[in-house]
Protein backbone atom coordinates (compact mmCIF):
# COMPACT_ATOMS: atom_id res chain seq x y z
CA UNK A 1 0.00 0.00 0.00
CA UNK A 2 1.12 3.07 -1.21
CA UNK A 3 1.32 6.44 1.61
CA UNK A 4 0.80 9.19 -0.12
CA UNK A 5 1.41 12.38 2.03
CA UNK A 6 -0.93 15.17 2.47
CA UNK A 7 0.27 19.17 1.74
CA UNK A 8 0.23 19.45 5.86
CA UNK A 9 2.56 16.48 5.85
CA UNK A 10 4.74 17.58 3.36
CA UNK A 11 5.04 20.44 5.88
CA UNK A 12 5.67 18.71 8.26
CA UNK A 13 8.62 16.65 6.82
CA UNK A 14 10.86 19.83 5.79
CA UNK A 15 10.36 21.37 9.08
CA UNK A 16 11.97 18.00 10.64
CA UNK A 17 14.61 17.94 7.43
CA UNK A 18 15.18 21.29 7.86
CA UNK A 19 15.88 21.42 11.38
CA UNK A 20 18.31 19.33 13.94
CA UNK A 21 15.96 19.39 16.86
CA UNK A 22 12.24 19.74 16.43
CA UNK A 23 9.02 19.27 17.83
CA UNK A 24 5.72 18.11 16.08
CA UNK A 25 2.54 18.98 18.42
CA UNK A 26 0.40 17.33 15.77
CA UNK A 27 -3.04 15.81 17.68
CA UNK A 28 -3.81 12.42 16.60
CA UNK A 29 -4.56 11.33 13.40
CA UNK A 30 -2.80 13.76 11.59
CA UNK A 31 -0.01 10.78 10.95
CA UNK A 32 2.80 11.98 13.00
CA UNK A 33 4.75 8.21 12.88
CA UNK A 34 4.62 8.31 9.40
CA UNK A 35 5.64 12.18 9.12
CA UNK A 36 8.55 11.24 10.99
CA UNK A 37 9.23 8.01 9.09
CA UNK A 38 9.31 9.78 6.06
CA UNK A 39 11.77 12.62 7.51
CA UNK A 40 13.96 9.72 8.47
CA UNK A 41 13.84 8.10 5.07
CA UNK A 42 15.06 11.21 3.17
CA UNK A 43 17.86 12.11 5.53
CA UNK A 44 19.29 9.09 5.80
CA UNK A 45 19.06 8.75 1.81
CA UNK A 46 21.06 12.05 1.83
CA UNK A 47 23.59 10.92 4.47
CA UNK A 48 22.40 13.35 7.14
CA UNK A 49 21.90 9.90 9.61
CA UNK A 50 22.34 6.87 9.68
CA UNK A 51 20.41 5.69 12.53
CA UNK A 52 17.67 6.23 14.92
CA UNK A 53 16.40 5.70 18.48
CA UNK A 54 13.18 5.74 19.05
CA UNK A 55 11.75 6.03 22.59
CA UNK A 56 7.68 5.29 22.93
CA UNK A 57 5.07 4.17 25.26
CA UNK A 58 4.32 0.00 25.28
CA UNK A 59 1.62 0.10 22.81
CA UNK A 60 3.27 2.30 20.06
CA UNK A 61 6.69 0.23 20.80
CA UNK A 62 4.86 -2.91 19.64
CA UNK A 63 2.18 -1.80 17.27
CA UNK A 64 2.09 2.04 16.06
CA UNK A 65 6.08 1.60 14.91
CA UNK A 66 6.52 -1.45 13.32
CA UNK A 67 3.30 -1.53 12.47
CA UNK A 68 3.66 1.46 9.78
CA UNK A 69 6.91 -0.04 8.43
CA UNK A 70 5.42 -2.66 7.34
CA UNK A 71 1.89 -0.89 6.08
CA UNK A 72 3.42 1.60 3.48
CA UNK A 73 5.48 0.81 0.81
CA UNK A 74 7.44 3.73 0.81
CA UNK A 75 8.60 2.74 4.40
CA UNK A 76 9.09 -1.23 3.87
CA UNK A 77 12.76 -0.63 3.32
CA UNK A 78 13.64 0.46 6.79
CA UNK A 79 14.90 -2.25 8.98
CA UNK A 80 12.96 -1.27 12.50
CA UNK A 81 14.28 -3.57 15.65
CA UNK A 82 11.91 -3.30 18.76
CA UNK A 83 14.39 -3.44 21.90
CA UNK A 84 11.88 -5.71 23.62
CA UNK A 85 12.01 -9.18 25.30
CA UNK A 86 14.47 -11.80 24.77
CA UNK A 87 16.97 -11.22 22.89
CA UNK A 88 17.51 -7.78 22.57
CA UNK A 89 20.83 -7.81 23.36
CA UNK A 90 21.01 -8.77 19.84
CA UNK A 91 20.87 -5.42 18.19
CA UNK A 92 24.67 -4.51 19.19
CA UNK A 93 25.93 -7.65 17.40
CA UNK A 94 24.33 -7.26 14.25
CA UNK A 95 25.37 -3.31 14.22
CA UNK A 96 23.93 -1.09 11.22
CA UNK A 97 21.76 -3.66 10.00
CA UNK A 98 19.12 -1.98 11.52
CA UNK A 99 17.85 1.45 10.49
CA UNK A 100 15.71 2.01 13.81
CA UNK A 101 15.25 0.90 17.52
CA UNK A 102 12.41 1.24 19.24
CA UNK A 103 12.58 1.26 22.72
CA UNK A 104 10.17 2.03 25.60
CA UNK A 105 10.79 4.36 28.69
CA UNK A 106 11.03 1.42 30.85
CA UNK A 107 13.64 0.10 28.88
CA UNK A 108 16.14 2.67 29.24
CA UNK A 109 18.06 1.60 32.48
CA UNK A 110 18.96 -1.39 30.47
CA UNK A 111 20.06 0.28 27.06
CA UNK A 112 22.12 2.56 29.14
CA UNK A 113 24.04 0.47 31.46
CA UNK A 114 24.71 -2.07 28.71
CA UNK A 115 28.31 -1.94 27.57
CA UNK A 116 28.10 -0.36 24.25
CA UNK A 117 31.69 -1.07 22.05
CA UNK A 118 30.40 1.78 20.62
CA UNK A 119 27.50 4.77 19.84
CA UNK A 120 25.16 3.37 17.30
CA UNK A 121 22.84 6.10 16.99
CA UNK A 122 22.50 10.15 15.79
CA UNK A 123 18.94 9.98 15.60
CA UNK A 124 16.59 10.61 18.63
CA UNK A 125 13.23 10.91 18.62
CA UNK A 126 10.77 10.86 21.79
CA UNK A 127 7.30 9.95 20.83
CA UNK A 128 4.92 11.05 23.74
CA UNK A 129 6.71 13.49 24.56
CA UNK A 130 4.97 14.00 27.63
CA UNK A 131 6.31 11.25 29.68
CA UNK A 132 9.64 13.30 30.29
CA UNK A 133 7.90 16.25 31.28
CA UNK A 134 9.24 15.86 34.71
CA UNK A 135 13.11 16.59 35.58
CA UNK A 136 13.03 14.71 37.77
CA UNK A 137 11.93 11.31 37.04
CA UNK A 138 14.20 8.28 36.68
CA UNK A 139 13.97 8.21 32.78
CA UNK A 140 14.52 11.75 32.36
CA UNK A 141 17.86 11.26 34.16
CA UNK A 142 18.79 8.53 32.25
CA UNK A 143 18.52 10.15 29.20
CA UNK A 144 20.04 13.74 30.07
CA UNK A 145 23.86 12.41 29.85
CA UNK A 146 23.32 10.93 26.41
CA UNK A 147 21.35 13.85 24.60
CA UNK A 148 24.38 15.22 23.06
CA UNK A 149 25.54 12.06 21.45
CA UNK A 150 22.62 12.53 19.20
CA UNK A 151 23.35 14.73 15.99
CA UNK A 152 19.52 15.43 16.14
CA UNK A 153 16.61 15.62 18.27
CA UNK A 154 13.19 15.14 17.69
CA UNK A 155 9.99 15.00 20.11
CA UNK A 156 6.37 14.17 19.30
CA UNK A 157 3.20 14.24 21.10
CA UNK A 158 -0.40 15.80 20.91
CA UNK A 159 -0.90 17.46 24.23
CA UNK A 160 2.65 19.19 24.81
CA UNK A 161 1.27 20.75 28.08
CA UNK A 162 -1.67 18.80 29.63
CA UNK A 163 -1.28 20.38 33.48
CA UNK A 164 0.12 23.46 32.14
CA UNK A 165 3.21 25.52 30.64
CA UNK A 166 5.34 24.11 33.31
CA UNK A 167 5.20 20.46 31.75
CA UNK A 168 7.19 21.75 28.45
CA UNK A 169 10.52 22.60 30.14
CA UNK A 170 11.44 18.27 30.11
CA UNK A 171 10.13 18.21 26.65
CA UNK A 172 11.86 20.85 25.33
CA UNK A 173 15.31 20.67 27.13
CA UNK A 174 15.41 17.25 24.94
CA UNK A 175 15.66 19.18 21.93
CA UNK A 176 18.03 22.16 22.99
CA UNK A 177 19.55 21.04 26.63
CA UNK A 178 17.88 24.65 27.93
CA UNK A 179 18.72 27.34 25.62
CA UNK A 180 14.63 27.98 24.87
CA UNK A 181 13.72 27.74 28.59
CA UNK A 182 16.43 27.99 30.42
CA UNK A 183 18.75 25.19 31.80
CA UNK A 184 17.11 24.03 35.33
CA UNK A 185 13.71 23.98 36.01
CA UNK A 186 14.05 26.82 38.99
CA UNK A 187 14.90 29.26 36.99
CA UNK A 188 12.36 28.46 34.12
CA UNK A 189 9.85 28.87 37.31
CA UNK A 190 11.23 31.96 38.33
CA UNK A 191 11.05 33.63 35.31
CA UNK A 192 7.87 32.76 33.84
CA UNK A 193 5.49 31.86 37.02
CA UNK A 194 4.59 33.60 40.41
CA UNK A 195 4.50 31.47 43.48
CA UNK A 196 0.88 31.32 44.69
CA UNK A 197 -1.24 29.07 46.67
CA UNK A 198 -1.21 27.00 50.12
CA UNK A 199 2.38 27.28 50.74
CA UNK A 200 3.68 28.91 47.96
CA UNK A 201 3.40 25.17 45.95
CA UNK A 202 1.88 26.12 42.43
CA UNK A 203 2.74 28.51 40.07
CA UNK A 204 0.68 30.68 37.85
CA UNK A 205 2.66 32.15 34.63
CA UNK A 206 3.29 35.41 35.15
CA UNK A 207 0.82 38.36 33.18
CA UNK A 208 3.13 38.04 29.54
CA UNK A 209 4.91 34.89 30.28
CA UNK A 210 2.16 33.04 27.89
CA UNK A 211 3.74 35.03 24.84
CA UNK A 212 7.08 35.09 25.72
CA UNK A 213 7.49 31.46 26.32
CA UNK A 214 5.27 30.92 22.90
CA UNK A 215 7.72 33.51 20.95
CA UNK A 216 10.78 30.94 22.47
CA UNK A 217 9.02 28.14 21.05
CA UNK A 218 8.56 29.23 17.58
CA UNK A 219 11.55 28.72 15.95
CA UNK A 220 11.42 24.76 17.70
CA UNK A 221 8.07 23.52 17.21
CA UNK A 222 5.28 23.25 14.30
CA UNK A 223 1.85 22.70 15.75
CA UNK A 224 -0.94 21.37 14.04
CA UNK A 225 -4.30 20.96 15.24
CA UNK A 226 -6.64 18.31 13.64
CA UNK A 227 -9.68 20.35 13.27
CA UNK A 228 -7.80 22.87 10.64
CA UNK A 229 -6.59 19.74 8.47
CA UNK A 230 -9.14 17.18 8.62
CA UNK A 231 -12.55 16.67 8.23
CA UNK A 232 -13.71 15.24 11.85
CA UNK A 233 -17.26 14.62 12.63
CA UNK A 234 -19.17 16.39 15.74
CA UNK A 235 -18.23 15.47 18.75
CA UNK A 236 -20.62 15.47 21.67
CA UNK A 237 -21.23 14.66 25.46
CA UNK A 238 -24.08 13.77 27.28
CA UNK A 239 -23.86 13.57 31.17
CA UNK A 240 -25.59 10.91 32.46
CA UNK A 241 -26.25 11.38 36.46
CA UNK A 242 -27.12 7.71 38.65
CA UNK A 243 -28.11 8.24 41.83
CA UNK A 244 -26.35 5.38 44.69
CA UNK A 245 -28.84 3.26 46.75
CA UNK A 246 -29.43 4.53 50.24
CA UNK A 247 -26.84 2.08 51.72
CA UNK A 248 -23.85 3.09 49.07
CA UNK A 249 -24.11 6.53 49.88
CA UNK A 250 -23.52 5.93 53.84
CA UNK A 251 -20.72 3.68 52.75
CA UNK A 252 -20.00 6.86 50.95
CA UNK A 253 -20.25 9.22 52.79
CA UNK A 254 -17.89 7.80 55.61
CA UNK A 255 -14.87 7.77 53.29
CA UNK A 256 -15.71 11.04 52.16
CA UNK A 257 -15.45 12.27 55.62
CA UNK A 258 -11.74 11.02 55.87
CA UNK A 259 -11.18 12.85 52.41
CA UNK A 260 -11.93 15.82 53.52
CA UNK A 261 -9.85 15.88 56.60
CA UNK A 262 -6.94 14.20 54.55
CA UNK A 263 -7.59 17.47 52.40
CA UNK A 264 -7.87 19.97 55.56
CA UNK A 265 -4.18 20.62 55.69
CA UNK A 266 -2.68 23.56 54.66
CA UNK A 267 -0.50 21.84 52.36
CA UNK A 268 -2.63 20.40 49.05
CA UNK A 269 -0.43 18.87 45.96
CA UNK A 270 -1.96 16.71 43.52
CA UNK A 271 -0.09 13.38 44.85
CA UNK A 272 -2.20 13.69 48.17
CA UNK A 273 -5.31 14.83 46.52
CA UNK A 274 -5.31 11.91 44.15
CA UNK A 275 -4.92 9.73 47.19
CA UNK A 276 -7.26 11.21 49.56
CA UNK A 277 -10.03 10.81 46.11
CA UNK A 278 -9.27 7.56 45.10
CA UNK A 279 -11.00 5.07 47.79
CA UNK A 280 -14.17 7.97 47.36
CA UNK A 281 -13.82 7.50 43.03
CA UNK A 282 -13.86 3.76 43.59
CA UNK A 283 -16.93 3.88 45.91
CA UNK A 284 -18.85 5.85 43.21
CA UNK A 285 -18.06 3.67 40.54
CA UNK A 286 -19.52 0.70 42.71
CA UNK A 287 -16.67 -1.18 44.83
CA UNK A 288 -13.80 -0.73 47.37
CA UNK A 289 -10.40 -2.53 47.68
CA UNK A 290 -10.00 -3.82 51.12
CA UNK A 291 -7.02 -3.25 53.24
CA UNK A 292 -4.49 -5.85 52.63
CA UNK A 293 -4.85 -8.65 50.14
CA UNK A 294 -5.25 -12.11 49.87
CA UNK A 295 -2.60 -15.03 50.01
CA UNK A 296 -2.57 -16.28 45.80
CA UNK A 297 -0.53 -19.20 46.91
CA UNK A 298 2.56 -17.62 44.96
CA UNK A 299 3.96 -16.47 47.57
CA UNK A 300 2.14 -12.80 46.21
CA UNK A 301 -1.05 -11.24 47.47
CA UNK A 302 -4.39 -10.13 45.31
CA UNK A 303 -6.21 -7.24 46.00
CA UNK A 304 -9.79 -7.88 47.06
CA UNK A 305 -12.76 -5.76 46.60
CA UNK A 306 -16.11 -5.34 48.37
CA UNK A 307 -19.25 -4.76 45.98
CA UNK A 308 -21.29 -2.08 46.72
CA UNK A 309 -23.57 -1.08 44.59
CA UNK A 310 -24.31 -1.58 40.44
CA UNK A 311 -26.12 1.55 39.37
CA UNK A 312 -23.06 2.77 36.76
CA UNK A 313 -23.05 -0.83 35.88
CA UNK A 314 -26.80 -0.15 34.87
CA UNK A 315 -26.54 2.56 33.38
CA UNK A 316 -23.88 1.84 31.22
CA UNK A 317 -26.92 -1.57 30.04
CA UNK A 318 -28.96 1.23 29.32
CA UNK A 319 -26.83 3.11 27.15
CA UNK A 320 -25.75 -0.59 25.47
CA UNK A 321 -29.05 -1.21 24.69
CA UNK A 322 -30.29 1.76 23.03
CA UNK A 323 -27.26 0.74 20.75
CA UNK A 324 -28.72 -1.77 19.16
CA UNK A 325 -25.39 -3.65 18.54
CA UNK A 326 -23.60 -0.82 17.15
CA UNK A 327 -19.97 -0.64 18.83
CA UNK A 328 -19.44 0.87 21.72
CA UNK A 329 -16.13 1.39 23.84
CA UNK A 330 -16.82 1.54 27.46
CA UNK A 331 -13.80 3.08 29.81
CA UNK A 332 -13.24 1.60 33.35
CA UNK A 333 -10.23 2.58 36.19
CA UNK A 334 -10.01 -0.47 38.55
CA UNK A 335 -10.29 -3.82 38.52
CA UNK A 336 -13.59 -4.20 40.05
CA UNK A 337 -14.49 -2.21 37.84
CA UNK A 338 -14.30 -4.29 34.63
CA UNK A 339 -15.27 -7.24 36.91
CA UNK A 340 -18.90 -5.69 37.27
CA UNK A 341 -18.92 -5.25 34.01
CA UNK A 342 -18.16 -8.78 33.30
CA UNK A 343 -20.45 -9.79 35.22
CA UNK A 344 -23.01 -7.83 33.72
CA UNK A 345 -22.40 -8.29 30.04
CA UNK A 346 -20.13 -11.50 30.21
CA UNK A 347 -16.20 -12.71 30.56
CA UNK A 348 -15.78 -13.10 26.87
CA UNK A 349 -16.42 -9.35 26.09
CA UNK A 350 -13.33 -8.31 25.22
CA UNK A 351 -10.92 -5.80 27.29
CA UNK A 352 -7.68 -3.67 26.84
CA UNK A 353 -5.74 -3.32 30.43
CA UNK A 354 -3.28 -4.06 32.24
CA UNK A 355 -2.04 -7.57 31.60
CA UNK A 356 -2.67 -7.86 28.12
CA UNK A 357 -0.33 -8.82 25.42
CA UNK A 358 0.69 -7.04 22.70
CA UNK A 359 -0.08 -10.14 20.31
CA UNK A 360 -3.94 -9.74 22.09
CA UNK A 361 -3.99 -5.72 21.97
CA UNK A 362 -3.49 -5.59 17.82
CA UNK A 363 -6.02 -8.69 17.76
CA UNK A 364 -8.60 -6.50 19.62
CA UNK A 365 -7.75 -3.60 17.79
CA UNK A 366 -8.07 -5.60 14.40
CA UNK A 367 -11.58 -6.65 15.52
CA UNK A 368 -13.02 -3.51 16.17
CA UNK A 369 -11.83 -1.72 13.20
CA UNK A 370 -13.41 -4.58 10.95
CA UNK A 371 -16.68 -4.00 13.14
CA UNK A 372 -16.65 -7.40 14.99
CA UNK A 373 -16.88 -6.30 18.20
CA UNK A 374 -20.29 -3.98 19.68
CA UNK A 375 -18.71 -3.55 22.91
CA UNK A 376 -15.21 -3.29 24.29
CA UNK A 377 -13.74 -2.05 28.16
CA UNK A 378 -10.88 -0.36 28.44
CA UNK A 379 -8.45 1.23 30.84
CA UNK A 380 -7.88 5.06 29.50
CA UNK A 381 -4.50 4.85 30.71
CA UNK A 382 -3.72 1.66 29.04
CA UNK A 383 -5.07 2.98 25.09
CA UNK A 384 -4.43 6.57 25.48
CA UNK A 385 -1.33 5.96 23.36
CA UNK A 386 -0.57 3.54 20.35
CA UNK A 387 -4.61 2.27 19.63
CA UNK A 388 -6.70 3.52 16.43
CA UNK A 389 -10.04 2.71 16.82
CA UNK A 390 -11.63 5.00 14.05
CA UNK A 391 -12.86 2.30 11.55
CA UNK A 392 -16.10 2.02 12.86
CA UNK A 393 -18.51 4.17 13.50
CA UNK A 394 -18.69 4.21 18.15
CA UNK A 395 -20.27 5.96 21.04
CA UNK A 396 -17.89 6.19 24.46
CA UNK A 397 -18.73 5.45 27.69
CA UNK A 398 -16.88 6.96 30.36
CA UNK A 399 -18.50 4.53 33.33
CA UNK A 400 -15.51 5.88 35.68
CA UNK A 401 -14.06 9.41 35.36
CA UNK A 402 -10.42 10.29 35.80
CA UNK A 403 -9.26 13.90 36.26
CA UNK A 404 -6.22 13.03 34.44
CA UNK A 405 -7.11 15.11 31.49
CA UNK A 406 -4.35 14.08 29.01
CA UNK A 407 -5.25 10.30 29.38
CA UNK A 408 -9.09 11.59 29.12
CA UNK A 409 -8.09 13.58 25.46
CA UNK A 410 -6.28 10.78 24.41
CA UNK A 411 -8.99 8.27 25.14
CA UNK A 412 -12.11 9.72 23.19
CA UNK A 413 -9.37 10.68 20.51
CA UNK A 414 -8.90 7.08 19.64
CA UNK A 415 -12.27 7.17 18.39
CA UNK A 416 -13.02 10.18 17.54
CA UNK A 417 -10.16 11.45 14.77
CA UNK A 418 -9.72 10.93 10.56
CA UNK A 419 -11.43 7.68 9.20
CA UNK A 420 -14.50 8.14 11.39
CA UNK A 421 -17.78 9.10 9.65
CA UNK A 422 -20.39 9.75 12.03
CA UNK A 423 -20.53 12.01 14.90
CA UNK A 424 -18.96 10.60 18.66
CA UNK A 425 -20.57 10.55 21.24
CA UNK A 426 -19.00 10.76 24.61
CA UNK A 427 -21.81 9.58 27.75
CA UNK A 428 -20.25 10.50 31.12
CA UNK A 429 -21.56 8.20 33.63
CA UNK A 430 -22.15 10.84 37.15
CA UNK A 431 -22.93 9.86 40.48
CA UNK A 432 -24.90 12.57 41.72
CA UNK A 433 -23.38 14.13 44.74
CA UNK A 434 -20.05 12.57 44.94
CA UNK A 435 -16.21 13.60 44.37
CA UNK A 436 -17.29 12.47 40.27
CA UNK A 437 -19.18 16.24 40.17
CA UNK A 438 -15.88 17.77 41.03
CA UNK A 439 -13.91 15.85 38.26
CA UNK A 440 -16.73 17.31 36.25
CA UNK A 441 -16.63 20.00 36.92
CA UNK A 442 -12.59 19.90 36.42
CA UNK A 443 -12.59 18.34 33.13
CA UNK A 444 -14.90 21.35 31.80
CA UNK A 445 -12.59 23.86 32.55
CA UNK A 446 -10.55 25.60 29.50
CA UNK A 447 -6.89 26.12 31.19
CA UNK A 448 -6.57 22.04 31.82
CA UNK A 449 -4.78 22.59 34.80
CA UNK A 450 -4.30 20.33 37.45
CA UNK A 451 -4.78 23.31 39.85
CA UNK A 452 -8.39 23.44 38.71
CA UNK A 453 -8.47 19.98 40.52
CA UNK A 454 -6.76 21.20 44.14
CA UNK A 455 -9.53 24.18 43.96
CA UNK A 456 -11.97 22.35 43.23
CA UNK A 457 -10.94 19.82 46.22
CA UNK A 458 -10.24 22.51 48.68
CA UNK A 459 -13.88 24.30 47.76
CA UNK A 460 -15.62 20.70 47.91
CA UNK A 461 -14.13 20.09 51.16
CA UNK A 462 -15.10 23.95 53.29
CA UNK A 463 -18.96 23.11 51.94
CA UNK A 464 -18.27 19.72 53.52
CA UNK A 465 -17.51 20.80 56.95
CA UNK A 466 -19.74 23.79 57.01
């Protein structure tokens, strides 16, 4: 099959050609992998490079990648190596023979502790940019000491600042080791952002810092957005409110209690808010873990949940049968989750988590884009990245809501980019009164901050206690 590149693509390609380190903010479906393939192709046929790393979620490592290799014609003679599972250690041995590695984050301890005879690659590129948005994390380290080996630098993703303007320092520091945004992350704060909040912990951008930090970008990144390129269908969302039984709501209401005073401190950052919500989430979507776990006999332990109640499991049978068949991607968060939901509708019904292959995630994926499967679960977290799920026609479900808004994008964006024909629809499942009317009323705000979370925690909790 032949890929024949669109005028936007085309664009796309010299900017990367024309430029050692650049960044694509292209949202889905506008073909970035290929765009970047293509860039490859042409330098390396000009002896710019000679070879590439590639670092990637999971997903895109196995499928996305290799996957458009071997789809185009144009691409089929690149030899792509996935540094994955047995036998990678393989890919030193048999030296240029390979045009591109693809590697996952998790993967790079290994890569970079094994002892290289020598530096096999001038090409980086970081798809998903977003996952070295913080300095501080243990991949973000590993790389730093080996970003100058690479001749040129390249980073992709769709949603360049999901929490805000202070996730693109990581992301950008990849491509010019700070000369954009400074070289440490203090001083990028104290530049652009004013200390604010409980204890001075987030940071606003200051009154022109928007511009100025835009005007630094120019010259490093092309953005595209889908809507001016392709020809999407509507996109819609219906809230759906359920109401918990009498009994689930005191069960409820006694772990909201404890949220609130974990949140009564003076001192609110998102890693204790997300902990304080999370027992109070999983009670609104219908179960609880227990304390502990249970002996597996593997010398491990299992988490255990306690059912509560089944009214999102209800309506989300509602919303299945007004479908009529027609295919229909329902998102759970935990485990007990898609267990009530397997309940309901049956074991076989297919599901994308944690746990599953990469052989069984491109046979699922397969299936639903030939229109053999009306209904399909999966973990937002585990699709956001790699999955195409546009050849079919598909309402979501969102029968548990997570107020991580990048995994949230990503998730109806699998569905709802080029190839799909009729309008999306997006059904939020809300139980009334509970912390799900604050993620709610997160998720609708324009800014996408995680600080709209925190405010909306702290405000939830004073009406709480008054």
């Amino acid at each position: 099959m032949r890929w024949v590149p669109h005028d936007y693509q085309r664009k796309a390609i010299r900017f990367i050609i024309d430029k050692a380190c650049a960044g694509l903010f292209l949202d889905p479906g506008l073909g970035k992998t290929s765009i970047m393939l293509a860039a490859f192709k042409i330098m390396k046929a000009k002896g710019y490079v000679k070879r590439m790393l590639v670092i990637t979620p999971l997903r895109p490592m196995q499928s996305t990648w290799p996957g458009e290799v071997a789809k185009w014609d144009e691409f089929n003679g690149l030899h792509l190596n996935v540094l994955h599972g047995p036998g990678k250690e393989l890919f030193i041995s048999d030296g240029p023979a390979y045009d591109i590695d693809v590697i996952n984050p998790e993967g790079l301890p290994w890569l970079f502790s094994y002892p290289m005879k020598w530096w096999p690659w001038d090409v980086l590129c970081v798809d998903e940019s977003t996952r070295f948005k913080h300095t501080n994390t243990q991949r973000f380290h590993m790389l730093k000491p080996h970003l100058e080996k690479f001749h040129r630098r390249y980073i992709l993703t769709g949603s360049p600042a999901p929490n805000g303007l202070l996730d693109l320092f990581g992301q950008i520091f990849i491509l010019d080791l700070g000369h954009a945004l400074e070289r440490f992350i203090t001083k990028y704060r104290i530049k652009y952002f004013n200390s604010t909040g409980y204890g001075g912990y987030t940071w606003v951008p200051k009154e022109d810092s928007e511009e100025r930090i835009y005007a630094k970008l120019r010259p490093l990144v092309l953005r595209m957005d889908a809507k001016d390129y392709l020809q999407l269908p509507p996109l819609i969302y219906n809230r759906v409110e359920v109401e918990l039984p009498a009994a689930a709501m005191k069960v409820y209401r006694q772990m909201e209690a404890l949220m609130v005073a974990d949140l009564a401190g003076e001192k609110v950052t998102a890693a204790n808010a997300a902990a304080a919500t999370m027992k109070c989430r999983q009670i609104a979507n219908g179960g609880i873990y227990k304390a502990g776990g249970t002996d597996n006999g593997e010398g491990s332990f299992e988490r255990v949940a306690l059912e509560i109640h089944e009214a999102k499991v209800d309506a989300v049978e509602e919303i299945v049968e007004e479908r009529q068949g027609r295919p229909t991607l329902v998102a759970y968060a935990f485990d007990h989750d898609l267990a009530r939901l397997q309940r309901r509708f049956g074991p076989d019904i297919p599901w994308i988590g944690g746990g599953v292959s990469g052989r069984r995630f491109r046979e699922i994926e397969a299936a639903w884009n030939a229109g053999h499967l009306p209904l399909l679960f999966a973990q937002p977290q585990s699709v956001a990245h790699g999955l195409n799920l546009q050849g079919t026609p598909a309402h979501v479900v969102e029968a548990a809501l997570t107020w991580n808004l990048e995994d949230r994008s990503q998730f109806i964006q699998r569905v709802w980019r080029q190839g799909q024909t009729e309008p999306v629809i997006v059904h939020s499942i809300v139980a009334k009164d509970t912390v799900d009317e604050v993620i709610m009323r997160v998720l609708g705000k324009k800014d996408r901050t995680q600080q709209a979370l925190l405010d909306a925690l702290k405000d939830y909790g004073k009406r709480r206690v008054a």
